[in-house]
Protein backbone atom coordinates (compact mmCIF):
# COMPACT_ATOMS: atom_id res chain seq x y z
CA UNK A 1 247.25 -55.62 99.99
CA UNK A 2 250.67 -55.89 98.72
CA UNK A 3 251.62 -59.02 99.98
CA UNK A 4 248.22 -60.58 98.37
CA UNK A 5 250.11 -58.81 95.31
CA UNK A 6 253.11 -60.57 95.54
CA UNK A 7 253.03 -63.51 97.35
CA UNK A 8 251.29 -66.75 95.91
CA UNK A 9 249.88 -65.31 92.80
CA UNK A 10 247.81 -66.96 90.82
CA UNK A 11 246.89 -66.03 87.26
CA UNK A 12 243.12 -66.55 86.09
CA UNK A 13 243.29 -68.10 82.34
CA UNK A 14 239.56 -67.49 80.22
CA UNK A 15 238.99 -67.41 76.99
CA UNK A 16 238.34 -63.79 74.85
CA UNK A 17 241.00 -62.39 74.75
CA UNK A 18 240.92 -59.25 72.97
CA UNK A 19 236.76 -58.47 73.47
CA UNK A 20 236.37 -55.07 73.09
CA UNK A 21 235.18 -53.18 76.61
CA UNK A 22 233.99 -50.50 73.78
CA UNK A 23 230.84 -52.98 72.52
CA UNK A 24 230.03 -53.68 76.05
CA UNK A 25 230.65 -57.14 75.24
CA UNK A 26 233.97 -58.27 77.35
CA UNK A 27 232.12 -59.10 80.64
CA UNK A 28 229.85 -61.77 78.42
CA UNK A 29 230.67 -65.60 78.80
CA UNK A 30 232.65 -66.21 76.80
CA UNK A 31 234.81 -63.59 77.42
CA UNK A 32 237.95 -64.07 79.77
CA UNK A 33 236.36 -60.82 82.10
CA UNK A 34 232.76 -62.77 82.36
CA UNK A 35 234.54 -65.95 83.43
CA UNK A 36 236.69 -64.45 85.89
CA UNK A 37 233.51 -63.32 87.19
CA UNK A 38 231.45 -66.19 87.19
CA UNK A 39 234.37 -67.93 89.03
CA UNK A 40 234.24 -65.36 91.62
CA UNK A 41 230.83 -65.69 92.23
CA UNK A 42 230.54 -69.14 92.20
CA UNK A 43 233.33 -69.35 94.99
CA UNK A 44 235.90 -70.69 92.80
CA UNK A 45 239.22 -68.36 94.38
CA UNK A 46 240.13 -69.31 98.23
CA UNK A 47 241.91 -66.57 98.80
CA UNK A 48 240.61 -62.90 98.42
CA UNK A 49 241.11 -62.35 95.11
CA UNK A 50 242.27 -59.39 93.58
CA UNK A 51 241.82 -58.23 89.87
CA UNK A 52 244.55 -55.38 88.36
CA UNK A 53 243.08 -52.78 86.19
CA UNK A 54 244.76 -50.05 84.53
CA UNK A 55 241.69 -48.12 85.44
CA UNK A 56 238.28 -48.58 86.07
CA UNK A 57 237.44 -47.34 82.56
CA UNK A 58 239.19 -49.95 80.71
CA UNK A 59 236.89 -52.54 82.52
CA UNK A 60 233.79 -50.84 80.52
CA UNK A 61 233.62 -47.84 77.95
CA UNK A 62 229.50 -48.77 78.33
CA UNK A 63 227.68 -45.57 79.56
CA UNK A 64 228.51 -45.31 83.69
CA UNK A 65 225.46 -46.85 85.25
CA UNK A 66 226.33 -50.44 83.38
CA UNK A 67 229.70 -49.61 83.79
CA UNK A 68 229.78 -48.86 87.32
CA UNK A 69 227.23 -52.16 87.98
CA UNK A 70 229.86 -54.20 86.22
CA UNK A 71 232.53 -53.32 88.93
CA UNK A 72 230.17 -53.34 91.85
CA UNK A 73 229.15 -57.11 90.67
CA UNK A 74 232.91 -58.18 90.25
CA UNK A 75 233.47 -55.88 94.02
CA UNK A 76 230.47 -58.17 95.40
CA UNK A 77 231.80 -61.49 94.20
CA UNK A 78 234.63 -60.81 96.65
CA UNK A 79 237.11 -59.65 94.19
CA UNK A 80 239.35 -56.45 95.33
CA UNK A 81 239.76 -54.86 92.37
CA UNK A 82 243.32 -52.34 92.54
CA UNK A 83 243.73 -50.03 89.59
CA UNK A 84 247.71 -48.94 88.69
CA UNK A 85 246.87 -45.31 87.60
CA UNK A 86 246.10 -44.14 90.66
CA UNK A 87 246.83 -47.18 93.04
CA UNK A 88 242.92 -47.25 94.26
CA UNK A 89 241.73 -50.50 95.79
CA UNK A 90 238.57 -50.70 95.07
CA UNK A 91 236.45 -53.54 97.65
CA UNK A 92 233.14 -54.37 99.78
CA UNK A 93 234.60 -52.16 102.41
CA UNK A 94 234.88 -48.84 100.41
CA UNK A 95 233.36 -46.11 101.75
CA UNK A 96 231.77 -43.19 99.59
CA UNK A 97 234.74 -41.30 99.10
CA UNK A 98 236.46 -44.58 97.12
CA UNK A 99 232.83 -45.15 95.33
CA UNK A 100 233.09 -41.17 94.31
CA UNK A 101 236.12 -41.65 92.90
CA UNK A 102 235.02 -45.22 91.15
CA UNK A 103 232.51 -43.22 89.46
CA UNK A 104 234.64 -40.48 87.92
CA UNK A 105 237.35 -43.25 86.99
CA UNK A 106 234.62 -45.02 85.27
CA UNK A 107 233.28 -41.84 83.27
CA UNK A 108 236.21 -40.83 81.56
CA UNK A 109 235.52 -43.75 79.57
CA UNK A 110 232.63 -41.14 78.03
CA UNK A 111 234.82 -37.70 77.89
């Protein structure tokens, strides 16, 4: 994973910047989160790509169902998605222990 980090880095460019994860609105698209998605699923990235959170509640402060189904649709799409807080890497391949802890990264947007 670190090498993916490091090594021929590209840098996704959308529009939005500044949507508010709070309204629910940032993964919309127009928003530079919805059309880093969209790319993703569309099969725009060659390589695996690999989007850097803070944490998985700054993706979403939406209640944790939508929140969670936003990361597990950006997961699908074939993105790994690392968080720096606690250095998680979040893919397809996570088994329930790493989904356990999505879930309670993800609700601390809502405590």
């Amino acid at each position: 994973m670190e090498n993916r980090l490091t090594s021929g880095c590209g840098h996704f460019r959308g529009a939005g910047h500044g949507v508010s994860a709070y309204t629910g609105n940032n993964p919309g698209k127009k928003s530079a989160l919805g059309q880093f998605r969209a790319a993703a699923e569309s099969g725009k990235f060659q390589a695996g790509p690999v989007l850097l959170v803070e944490s998985l509640d700054r993706l979403s402060r939406e209640a944790e169902i939508p929140a969670m189904h936003l990361s597990i649709s950006i997961v699908m799409a074939g993105v790994d998605v690392v968080t720096l807080s606690n250095k998680q890497v979040y893919s397809a391949k996570a088994g329930l222990t790493v989904v356990m802890y999505a879930l309670m990264d993800t609700s601390r947007a809502n405590n």
